[in-house]
Protein backbone atom coordinates (compact mmCIF):
# COMPACT_ATOMS: atom_id res chain seq x y z
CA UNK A 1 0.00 0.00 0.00
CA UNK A 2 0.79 3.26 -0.37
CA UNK A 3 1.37 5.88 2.79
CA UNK A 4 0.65 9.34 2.84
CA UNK A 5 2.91 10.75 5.71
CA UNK A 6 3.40 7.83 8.05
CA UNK A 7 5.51 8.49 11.10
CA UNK A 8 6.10 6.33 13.36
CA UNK A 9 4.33 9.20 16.20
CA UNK A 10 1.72 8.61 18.77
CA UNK A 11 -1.27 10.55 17.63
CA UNK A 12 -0.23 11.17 14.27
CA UNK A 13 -2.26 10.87 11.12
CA UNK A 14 -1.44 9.32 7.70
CA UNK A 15 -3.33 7.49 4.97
CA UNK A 16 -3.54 4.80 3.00
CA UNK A 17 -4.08 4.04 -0.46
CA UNK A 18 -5.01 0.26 -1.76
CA UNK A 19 -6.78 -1.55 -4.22
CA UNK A 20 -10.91 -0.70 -3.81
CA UNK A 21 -12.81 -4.33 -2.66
CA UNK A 22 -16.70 -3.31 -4.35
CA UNK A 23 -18.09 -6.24 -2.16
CA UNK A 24 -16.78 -4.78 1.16
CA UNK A 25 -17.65 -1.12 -0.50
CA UNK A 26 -14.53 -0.39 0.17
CA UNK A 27 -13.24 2.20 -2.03
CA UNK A 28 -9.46 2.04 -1.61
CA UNK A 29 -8.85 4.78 0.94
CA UNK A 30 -7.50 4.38 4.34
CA UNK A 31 -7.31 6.95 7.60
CA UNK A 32 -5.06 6.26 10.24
CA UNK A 33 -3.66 7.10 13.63
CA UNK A 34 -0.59 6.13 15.19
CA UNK A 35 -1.77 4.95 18.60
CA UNK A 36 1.33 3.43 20.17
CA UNK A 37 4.79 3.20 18.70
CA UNK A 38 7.38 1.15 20.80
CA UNK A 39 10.88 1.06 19.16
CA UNK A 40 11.35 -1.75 18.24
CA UNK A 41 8.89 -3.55 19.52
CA UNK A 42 5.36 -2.40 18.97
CA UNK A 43 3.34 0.06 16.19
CA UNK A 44 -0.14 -0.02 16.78
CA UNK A 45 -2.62 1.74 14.26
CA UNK A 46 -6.51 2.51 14.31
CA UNK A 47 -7.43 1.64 10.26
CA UNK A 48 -10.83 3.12 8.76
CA UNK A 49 -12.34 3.42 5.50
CA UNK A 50 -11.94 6.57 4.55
CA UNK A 51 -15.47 7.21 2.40
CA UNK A 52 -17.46 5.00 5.20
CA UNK A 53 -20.41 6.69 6.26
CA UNK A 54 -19.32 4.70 9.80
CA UNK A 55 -15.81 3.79 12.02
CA UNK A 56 -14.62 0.17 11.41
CA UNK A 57 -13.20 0.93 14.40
CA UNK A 58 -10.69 -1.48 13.56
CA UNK A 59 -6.78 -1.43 15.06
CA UNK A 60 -4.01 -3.39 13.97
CA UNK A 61 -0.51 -4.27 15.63
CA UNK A 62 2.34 -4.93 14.90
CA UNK A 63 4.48 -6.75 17.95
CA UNK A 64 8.01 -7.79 17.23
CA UNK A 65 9.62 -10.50 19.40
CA UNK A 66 13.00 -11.72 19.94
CA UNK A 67 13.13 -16.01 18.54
CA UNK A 68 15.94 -17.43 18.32
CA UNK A 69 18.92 -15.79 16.33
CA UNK A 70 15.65 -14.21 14.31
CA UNK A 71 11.98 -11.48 15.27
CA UNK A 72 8.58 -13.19 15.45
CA UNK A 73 6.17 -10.52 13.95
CA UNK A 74 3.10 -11.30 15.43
CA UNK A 75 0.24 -9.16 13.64
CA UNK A 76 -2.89 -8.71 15.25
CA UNK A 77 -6.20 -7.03 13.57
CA UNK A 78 -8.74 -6.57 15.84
CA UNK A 79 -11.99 -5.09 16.26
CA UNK A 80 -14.25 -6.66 13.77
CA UNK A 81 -18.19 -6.56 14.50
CA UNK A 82 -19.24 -10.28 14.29
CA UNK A 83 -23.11 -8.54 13.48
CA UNK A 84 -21.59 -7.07 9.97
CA UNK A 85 -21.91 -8.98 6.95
CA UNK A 86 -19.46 -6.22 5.30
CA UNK A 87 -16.95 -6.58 8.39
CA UNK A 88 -16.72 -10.60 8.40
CA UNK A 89 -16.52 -10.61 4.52
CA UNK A 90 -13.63 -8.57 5.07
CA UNK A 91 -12.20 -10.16 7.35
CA UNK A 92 -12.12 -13.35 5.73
CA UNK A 93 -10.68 -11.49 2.83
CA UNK A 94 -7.67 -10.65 4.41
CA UNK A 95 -7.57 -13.78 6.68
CA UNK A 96 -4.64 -14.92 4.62
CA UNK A 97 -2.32 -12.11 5.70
């Protein structure tokens, strides 16, 4: 995806450009927040459709963790609304990473 001013700041904003979904009505335009940022262990975004007439409300992190002579990213997206067709569908949709 593409970033629009991304920096890795508590509080600040940035967006995101990606491919629209029409069966999510998702039309390719992202707002975020930074709402933790941990060197180097932790960035932690709220994500919303842009052109929603409503909050997805959704947040994803990012957690990085020592393994080994390697980092475990563990990526967590959470906040889906089990109630919302449009939510679950995309979920599943990016279920695969």
């Amino acid at each position: 995806m593409e970033s629009d001013g991304f920096e890795p700041v508590v509080g600040a904003r940035f967006g995101l450009r990606a491919e629209p979904i029409a069966a999510t009505d998702f039309f390719g335009q992202i707002s975020c927040e930074v709402l933790a940022a941990v060197a180097p262990k932790r960035l932690r975004i709220s994500w919303d459709d842009a052109n929603a007439e409503r909050s997805t409300g959704w947040v994803i992190t990012w957690d990085l963790r020592p393994e080994g002579s390697g980092t475990r990213v563990v990526l967590t997206h959470s906040r889906f609304d089990p109630d919302d067709a449009a939510a679950q569908l995309s979920r599943n949709i990016m279920r695969g990473g």
